[in-house]
Every structure is written in structure tokens, then in C-alpha cells.
Protein backbone atom coordinates (compact mmCIF):
# COMPACT_ATOMS: atom_id res chain seq x y z
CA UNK A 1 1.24 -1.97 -19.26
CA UNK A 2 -1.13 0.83 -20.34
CA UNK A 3 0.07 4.40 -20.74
CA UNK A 4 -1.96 6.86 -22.14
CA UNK A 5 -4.32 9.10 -19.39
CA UNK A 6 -7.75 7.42 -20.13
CA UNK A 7 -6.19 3.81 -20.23
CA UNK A 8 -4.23 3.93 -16.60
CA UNK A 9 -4.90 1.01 -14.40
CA UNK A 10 -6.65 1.40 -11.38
CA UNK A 11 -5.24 -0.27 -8.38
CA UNK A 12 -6.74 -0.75 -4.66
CA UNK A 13 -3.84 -1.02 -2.24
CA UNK A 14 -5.40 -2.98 0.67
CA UNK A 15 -4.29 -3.34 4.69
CA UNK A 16 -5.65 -4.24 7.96
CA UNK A 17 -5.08 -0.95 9.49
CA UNK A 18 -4.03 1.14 6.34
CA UNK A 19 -2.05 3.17 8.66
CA UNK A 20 1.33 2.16 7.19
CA UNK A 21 2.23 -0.31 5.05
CA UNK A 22 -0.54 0.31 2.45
CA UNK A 23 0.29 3.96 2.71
CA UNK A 24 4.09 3.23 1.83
CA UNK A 25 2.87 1.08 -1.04
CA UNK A 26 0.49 3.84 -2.09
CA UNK A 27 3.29 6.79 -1.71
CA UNK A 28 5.69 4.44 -4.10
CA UNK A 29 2.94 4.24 -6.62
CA UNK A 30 2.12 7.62 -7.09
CA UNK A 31 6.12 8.55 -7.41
CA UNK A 32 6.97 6.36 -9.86
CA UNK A 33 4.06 4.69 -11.76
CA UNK A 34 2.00 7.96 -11.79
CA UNK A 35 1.58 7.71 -15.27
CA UNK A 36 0.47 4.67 -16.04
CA UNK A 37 -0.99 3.58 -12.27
CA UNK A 38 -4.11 5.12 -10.78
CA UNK A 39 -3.86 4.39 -7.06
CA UNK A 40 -6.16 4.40 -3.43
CA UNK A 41 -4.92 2.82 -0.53
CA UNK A 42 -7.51 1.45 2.38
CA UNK A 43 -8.20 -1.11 5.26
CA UNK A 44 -10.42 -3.15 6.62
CA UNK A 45 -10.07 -1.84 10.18
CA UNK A 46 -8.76 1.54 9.50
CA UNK A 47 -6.39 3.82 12.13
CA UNK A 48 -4.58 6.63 11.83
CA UNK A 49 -2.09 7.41 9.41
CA UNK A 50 1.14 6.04 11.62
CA UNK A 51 3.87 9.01 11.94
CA UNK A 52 6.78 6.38 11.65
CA UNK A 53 5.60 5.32 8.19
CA UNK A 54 5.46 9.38 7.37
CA UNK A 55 8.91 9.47 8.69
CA UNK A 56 10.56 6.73 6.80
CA UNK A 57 8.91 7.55 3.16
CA UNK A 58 9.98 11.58 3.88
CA UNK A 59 13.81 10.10 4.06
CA UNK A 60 13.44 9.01 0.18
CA UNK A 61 11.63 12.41 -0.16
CA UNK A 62 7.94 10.94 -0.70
CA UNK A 63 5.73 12.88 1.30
CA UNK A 64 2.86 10.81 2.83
CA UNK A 65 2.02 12.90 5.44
CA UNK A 66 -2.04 14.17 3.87
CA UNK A 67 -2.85 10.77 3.45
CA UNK A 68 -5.45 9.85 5.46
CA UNK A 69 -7.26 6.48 6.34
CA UNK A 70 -9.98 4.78 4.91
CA UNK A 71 -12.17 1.65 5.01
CA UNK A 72 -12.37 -0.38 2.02
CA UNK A 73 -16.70 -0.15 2.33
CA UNK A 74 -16.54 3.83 1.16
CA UNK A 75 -13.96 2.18 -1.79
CA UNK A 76 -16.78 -0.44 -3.25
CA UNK A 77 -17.96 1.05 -6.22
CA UNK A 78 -14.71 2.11 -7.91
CA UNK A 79 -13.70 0.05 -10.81
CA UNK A 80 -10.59 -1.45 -9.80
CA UNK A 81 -8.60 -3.61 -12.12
CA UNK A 82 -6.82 -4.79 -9.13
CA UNK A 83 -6.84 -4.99 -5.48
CA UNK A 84 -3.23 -5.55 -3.76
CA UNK A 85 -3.29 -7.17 -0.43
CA UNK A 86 0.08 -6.14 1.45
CA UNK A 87 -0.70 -8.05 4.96
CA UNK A 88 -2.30 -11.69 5.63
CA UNK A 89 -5.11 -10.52 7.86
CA UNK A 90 -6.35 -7.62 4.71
CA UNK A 91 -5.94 -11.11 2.30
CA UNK A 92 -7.84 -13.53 4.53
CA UNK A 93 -10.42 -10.77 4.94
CA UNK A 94 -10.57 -9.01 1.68
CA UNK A 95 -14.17 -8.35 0.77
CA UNK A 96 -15.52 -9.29 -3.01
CA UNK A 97 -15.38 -6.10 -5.30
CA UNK A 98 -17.86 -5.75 -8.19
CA UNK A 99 -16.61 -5.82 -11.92
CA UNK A 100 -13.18 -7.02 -12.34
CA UNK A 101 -10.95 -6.43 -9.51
CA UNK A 102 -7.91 -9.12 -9.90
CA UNK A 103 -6.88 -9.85 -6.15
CA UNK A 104 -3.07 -10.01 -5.73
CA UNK A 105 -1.69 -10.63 -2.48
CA UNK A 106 1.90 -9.49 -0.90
CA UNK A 107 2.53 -9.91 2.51
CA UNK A 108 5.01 -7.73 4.18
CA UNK A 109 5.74 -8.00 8.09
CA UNK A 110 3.74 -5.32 10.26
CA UNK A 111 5.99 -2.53 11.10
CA UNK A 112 4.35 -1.19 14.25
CA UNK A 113 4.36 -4.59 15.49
CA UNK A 114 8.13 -5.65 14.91
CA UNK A 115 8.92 -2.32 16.40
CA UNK A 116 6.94 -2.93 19.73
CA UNK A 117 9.95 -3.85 21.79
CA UNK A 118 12.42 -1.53 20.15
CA UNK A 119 14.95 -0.25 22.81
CA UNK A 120 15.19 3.15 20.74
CA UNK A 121 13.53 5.31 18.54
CA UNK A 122 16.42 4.23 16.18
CA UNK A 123 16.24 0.65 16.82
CA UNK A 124 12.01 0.72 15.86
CA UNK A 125 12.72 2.46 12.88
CA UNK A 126 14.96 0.33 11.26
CA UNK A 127 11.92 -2.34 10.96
CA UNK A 128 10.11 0.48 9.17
CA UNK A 129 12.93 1.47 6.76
CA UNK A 130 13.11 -2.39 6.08
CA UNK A 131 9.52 -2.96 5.26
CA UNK A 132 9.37 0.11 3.18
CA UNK A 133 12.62 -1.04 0.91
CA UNK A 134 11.14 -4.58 0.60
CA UNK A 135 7.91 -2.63 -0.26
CA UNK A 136 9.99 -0.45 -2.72
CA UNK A 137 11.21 -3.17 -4.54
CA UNK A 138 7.88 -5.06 -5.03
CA UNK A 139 6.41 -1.77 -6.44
CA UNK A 140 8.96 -1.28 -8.59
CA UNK A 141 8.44 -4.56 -10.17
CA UNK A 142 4.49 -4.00 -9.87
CA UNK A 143 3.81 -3.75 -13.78
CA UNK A 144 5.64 -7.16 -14.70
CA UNK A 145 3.70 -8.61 -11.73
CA UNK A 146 0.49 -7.34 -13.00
CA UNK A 147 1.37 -8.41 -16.34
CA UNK A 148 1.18 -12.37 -15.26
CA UNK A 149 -2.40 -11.74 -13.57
């Protein structure tokens, strides 16, 4: 893995909606590859930044609450080494990027979605807090996986 300032890798985390789980995976990856990982995070159908993902990263004290949204098409002429798919309908749709973008893809479950018949608040965010640990663990393992590509 690269480490100096100029030599940082530069990574495209890509979602559906990047509303959640692309912003987790993004919020990981500035807190604790910042030096060696540029990051962006994006969709192909952008919403809103979802308030339970804001609320699940805050309780392991990363802050992802000035993230914002954004479609993949304003992301098209950065140079990334990689884009990371994190949900099946971002890696069946993923767009072709110029240069030479590796496409990796990681599907995690949709957290808004396994949360729609929650009884409680509580009960929806444990689906979140979940998907964000599984999503922990695969960005903490991110370099080796990089490595193989």
C-alpha cells in the first residue's frame, strides 16, 4: 500500500442511493486509512444523506453528518485507482470510468430497507449498527483487498 502524500490511492466508494451505506464506508476510510486512502463516496440515483446512518457512525465517534450526496456523472473525470461497489444494484449499474479505475464489488444488505418493518426506533437501528460493523470490518481489511486487485 502507498504512503507518502503524493502517492495515496484514490478510491470511488459507489451506492445506489449513496445515502448510507457508501457514506459509512466513506466515514471509515477517512478515520483510519486517511493517510494512505484518498476517498469520495457517490450513487447512481442519489438521496439524501439518511439520518440513521449519521446516527450509527456518531456512536463510534465518526461524524458523517456534512456529507452530502452525489451522482457518480459529476465524479467522471477523477482518476480513480478504484471504484468500490457496496450494493448489487450500484455493481450491476456501475458506469465505465476513464483511465484505470479497478472495479471491486462488496455487497452489504440495504439498511433502510431491512429496517422498514422495525417495531421501534431501537429495533431499525440495530440493522444499521450491523451493516456498519460488517462495513467496518471490510474497510479495515481494504488495503490487503486492494493488494490482490
Amino acid at each position: 500500500m502507498m504512503t507518502s502524500e503524493s502517492e495515496k490511492l484514490n478510491i470511488l466508494i459507489l451506492c445506489t442511493g449513496n445515502s448510507c451505506r457508501s457514506q459509512m464506508a466513506e466515514g471509515f476510510i477517512r478515520n483510519i486509512h486517511f493517510e494512505t486512502i484518498d476517498v469520495l463516496s457517490a450513487g447512481i440515483e442519489p438521496k439524501q444523506l439518511d439520518p440513521r446512518a449519521v446516527t450509527v457512525m456518531r456512536e463510534v465517534d465518526i461524524d458523517i453528518s456534512g456529507h452530502r450526496s452525489k451522482h457518480v456523472k459529476d465524479l467522471m473525470n477523477i482518476g480513480f485507482d478504484f471504484v468500490v461497489t457496496v450494493c448489487d444494484g450500484a455493481n450491476e449499474m456501475c458506469p465505465i470510468f476513464p483511465g484505470k479505475a479497478t472495479v471491486i464489488h462488496k455487497g452489504f444488505e440495504d439498511p433502510p430497507r431491512l429496517a422498514e418493518n422495525a417495531a421501534t426506533e431501537e429495533e431499525a437501528l440495530r440493522h444499521y449498527r450491523r451493516i456498519r460493523d460488517e462495513i467496518r470490518e471490510f474497510i479495515e481489511e481494504l488495503p490487503e483487498w486492494l493488494e490482490d486487485k
